[in-house]
C-alpha atoms as a PDB file:
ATOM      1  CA  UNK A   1      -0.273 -18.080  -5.944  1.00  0.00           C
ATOM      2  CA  UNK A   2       1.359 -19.936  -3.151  1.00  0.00           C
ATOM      3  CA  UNK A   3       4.880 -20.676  -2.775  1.00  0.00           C
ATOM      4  CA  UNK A   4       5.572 -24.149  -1.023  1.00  0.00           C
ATOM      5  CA  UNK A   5       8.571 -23.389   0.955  1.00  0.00           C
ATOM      6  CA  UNK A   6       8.456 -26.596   2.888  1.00  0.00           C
ATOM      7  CA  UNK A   7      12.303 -27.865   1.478  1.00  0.00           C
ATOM      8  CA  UNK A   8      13.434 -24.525   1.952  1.00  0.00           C
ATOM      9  CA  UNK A   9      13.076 -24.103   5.739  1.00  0.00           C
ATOM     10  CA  UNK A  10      14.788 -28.129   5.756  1.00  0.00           C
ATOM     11  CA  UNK A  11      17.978 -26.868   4.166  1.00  0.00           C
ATOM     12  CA  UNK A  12      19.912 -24.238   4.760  1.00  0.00           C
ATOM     13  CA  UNK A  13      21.900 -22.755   1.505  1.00  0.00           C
ATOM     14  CA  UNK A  14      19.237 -23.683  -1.212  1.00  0.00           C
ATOM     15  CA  UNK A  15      17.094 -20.418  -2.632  1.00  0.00           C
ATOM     16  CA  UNK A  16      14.367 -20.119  -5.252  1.00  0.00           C
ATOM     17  CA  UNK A  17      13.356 -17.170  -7.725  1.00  0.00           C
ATOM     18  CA  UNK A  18      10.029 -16.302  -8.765  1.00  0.00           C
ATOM     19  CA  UNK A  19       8.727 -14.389 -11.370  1.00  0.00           C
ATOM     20  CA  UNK A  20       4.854 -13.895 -12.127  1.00  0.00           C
ATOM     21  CA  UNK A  21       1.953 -11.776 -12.742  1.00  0.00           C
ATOM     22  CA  UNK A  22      -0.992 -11.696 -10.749  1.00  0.00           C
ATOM     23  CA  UNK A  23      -4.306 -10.648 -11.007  1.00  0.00           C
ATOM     24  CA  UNK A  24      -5.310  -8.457  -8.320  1.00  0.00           C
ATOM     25  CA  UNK A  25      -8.222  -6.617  -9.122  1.00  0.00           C
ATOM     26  CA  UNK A  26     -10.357  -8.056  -6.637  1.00  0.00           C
ATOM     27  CA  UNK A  27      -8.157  -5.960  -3.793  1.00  0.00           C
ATOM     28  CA  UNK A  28      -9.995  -2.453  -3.207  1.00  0.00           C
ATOM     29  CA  UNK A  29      -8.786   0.377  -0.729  1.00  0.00           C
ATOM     30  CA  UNK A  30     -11.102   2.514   0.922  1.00  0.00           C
ATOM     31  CA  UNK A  31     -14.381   0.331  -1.419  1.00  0.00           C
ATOM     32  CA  UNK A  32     -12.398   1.617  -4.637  1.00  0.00           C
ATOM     33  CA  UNK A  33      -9.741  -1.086  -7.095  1.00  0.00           C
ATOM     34  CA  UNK A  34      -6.290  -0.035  -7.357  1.00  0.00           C
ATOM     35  CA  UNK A  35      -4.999  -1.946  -9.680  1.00  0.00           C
ATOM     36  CA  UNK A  36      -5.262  -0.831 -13.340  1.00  0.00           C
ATOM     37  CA  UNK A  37      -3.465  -4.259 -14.558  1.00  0.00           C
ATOM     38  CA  UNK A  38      -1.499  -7.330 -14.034  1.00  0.00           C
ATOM     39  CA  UNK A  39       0.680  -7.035 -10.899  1.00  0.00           C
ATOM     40  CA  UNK A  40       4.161  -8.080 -11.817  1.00  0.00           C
ATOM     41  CA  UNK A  41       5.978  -9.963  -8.898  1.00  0.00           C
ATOM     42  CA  UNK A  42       9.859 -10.633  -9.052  1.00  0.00           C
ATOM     43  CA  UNK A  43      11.675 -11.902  -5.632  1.00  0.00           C
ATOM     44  CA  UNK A  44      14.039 -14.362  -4.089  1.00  0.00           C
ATOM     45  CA  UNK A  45      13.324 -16.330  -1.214  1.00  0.00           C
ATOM     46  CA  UNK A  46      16.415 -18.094   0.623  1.00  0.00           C
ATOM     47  CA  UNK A  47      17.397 -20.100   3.772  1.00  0.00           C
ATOM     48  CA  UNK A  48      20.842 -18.354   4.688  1.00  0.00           C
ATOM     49  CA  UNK A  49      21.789 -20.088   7.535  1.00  0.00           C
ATOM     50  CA  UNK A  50      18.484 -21.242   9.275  1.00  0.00           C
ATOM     51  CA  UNK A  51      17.123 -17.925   8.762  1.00  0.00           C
ATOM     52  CA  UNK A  52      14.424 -17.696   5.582  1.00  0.00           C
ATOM     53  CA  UNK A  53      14.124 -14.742   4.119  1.00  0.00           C
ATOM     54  CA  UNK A  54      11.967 -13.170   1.075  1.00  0.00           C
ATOM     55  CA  UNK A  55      12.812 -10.034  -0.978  1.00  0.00           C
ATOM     56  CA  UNK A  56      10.764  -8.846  -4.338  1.00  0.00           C
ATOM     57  CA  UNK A  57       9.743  -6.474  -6.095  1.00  0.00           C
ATOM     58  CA  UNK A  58       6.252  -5.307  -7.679  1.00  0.00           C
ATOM     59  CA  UNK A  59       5.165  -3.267 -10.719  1.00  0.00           C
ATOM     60  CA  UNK A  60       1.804  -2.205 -11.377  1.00  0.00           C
ATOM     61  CA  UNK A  61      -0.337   0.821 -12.785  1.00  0.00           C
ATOM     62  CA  UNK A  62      -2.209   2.555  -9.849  1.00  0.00           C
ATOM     63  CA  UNK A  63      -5.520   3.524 -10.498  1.00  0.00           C
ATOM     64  CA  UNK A  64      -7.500   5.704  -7.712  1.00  0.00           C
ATOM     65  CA  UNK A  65      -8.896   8.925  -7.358  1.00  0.00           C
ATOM     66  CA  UNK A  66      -7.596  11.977  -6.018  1.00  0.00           C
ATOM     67  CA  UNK A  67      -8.560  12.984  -2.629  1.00  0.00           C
ATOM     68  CA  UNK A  68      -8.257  16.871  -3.280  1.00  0.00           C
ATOM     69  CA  UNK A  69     -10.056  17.693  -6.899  1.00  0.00           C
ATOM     70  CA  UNK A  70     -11.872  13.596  -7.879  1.00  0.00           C
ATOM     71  CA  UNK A  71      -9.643  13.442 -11.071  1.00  0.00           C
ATOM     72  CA  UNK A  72      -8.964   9.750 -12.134  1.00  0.00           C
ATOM     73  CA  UNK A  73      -4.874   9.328 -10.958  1.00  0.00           C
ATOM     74  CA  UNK A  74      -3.324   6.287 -13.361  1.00  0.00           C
ATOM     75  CA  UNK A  75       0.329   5.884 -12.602  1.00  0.00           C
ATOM     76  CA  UNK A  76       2.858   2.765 -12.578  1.00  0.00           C
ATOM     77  CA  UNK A  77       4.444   1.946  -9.693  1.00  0.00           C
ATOM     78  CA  UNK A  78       7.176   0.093  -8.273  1.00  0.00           C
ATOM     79  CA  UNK A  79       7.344  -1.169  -4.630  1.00  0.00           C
ATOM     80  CA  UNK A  80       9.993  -3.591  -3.148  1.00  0.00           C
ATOM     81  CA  UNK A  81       9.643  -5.573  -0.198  1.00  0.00           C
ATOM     82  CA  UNK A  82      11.396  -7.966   2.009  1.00  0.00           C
ATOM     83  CA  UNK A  83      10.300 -10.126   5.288  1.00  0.00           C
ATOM     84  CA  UNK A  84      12.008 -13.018   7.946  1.00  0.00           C
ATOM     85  CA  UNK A  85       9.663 -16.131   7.068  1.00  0.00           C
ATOM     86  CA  UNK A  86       9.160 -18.151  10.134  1.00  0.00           C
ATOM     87  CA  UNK A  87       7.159 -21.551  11.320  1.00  0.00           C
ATOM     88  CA  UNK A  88       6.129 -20.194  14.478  1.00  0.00           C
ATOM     89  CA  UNK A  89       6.987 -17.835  17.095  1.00  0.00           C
ATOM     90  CA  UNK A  90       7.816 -17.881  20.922  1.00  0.00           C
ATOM     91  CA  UNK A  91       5.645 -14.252  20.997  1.00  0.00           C
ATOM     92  CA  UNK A  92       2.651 -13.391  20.049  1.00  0.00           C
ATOM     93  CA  UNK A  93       2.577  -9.893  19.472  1.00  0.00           C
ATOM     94  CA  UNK A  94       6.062  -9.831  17.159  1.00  0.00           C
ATOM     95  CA  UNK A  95       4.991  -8.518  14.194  1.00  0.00           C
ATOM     96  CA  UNK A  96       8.475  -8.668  12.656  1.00  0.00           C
ATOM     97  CA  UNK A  97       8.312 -11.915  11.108  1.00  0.00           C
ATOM     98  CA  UNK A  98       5.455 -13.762   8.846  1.00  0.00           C
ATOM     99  CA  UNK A  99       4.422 -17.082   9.918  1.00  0.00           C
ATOM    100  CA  UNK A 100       3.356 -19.871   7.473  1.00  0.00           C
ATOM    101  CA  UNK A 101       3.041 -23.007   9.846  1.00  0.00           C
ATOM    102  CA  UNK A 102       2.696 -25.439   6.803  1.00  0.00           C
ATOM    103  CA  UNK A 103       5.354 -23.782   4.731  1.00  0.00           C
ATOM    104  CA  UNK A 104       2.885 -22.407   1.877  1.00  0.00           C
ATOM    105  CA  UNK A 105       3.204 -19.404   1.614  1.00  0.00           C
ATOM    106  CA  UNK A 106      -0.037 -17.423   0.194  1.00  0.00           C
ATOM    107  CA  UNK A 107       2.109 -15.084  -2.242  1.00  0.00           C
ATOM    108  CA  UNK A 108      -0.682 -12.957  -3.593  1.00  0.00           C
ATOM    109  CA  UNK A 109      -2.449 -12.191  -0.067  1.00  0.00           C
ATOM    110  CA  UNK A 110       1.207 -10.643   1.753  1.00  0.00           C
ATOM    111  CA  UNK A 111       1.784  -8.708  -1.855  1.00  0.00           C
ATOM    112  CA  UNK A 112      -1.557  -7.335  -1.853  1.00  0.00           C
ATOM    113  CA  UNK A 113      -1.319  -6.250   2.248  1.00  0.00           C
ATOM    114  CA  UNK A 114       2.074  -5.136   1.683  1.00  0.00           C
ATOM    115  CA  UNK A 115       0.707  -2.970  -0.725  1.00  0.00           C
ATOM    116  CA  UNK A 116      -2.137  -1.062   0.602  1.00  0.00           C
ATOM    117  CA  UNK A 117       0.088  -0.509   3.746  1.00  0.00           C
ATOM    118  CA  UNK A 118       2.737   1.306   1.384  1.00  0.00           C
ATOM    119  CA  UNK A 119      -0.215   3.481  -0.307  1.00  0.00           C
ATOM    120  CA  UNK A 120      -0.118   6.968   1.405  1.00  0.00           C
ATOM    121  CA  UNK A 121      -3.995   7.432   3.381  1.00  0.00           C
ATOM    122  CA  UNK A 122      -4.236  10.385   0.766  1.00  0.00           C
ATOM    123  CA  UNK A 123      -4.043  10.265  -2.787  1.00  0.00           C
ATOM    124  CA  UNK A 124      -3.349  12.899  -4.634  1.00  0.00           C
ATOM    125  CA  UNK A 125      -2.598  13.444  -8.777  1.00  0.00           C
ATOM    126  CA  UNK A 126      -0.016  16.269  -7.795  1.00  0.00           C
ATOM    127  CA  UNK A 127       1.605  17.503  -4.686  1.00  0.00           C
ATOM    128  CA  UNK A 128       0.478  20.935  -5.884  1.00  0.00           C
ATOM    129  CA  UNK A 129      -3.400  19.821  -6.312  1.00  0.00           C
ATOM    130  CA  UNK A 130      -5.437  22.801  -5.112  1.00  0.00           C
ATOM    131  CA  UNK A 131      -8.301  20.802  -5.053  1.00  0.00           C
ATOM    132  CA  UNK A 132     -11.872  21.647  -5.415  1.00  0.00           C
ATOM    133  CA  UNK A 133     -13.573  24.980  -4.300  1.00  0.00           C
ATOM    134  CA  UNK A 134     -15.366  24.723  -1.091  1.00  0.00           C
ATOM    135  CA  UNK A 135     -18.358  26.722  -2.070  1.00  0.00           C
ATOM    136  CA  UNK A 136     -18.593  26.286  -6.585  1.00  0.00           C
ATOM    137  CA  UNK A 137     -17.185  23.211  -6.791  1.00  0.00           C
ATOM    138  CA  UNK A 138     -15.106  23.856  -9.657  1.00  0.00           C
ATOM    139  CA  UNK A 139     -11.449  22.260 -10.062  1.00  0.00           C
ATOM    140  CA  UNK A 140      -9.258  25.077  -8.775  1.00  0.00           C
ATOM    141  CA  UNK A 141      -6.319  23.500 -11.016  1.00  0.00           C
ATOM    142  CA  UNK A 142      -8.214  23.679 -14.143  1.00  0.00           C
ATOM    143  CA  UNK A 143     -10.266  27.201 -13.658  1.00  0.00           C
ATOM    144  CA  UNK A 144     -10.378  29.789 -11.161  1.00  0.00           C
ATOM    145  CA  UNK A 145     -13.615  31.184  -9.192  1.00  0.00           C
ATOM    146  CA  UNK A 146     -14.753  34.065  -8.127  1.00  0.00           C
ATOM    147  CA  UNK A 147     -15.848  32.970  -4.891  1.00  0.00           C
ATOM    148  CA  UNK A 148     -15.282  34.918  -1.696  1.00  0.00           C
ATOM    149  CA  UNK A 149     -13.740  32.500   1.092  1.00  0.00           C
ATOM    150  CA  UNK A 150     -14.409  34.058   4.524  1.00  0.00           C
ATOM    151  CA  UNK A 151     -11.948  33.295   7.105  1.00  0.00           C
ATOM    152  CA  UNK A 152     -12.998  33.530  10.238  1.00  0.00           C
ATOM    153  CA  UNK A 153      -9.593  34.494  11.613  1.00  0.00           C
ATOM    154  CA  UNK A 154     -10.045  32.190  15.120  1.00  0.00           C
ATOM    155  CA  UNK A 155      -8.751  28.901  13.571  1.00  0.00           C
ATOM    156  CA  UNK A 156      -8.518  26.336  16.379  1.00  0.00           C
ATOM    157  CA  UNK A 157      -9.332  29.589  19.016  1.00  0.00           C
ATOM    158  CA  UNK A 158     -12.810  28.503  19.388  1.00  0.00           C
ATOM    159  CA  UNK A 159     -11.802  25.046  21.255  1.00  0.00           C
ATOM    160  CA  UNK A 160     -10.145  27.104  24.163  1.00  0.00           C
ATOM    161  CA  UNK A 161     -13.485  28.858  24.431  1.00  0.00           C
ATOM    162  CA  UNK A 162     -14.972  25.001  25.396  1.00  0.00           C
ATOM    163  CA  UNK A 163     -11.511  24.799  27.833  1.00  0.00           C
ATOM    164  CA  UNK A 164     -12.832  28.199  29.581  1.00  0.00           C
ATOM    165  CA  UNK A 165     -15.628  27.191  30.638  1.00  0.00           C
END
């Protein structure tokens, strides 16, 4: 969806809402889709003097897999967001603001990246996941093993062994 912005940089004061639901499912993270259903997209974008500014907010059911024991995690979610919109910049590097030179603005691409950068790298069902078992295999939150973890008791000790010589 694109928002066309174009009278909105011209005139400071004026504002427009927006309220949709977009179909992501085409965005993956790490090869897997993450989202289980519509995304719902609420926001504001306004010129307050000069200065254009967006602020939303998203709903939408996570779907991914747990990094710890592979059980299916299917959660809703709510995110909110809010950037400087800009024509151009004096800078290159300044990351602060998001250019749209023609005043469209490509709504579904900056929800979708703003996103996956507010996903944690791990996903996990439950802080407390203890995850599978290293040497069975079985889902430690679901059954226990009898398996015998060995510990070798030298942890990281074995890198200052490279240092010495």
């Amino acid at each position: 969806m694109k928002l066309d912005l174009t009278d909105l940089f011209d005139n400071p004061g004026i504002s427009q809402d927006f309220d949709t639901k977009m179909d992501l499912s085409d965005v993956k993270r790490w090869g897997n889709p993450i989202f289980g259903s519509l995304v719902s997209v609420k926001g504001h974008v306004e010129n307050r003097s000069g200065i254009v500014s967006i602020k939303y907010a998203v709903d939408f059911m996570l779907q991914a897999v747990c990094d710890r024991c592979l059980t299916d995690i299917s959660r809703q979610e709510h995110m909110e967001f809010s950037h400087i919109l800009v024509f151009s910049l004096n800078r290159e590097d300044d990351g602060e603001f998001i250019v749209i030179p023609d005043g469209q603005l490509d709504l579904a691409e900056l929800t979708a990246s703003d996103i996956l950068l507010e996903l944690p790298t791990a996903m996990v069902c439950d802080q407390g996941c203890k995850g599978l078992c290293p040497i069975c295999g079985k889902n430690r939150n679901l059954e226990s093993c009898n398996c015998r973890q060995e510990k070798s008791g030298r942890g990281l000790e074995i890198l200052r062994d490279l240092l010495d010589d």
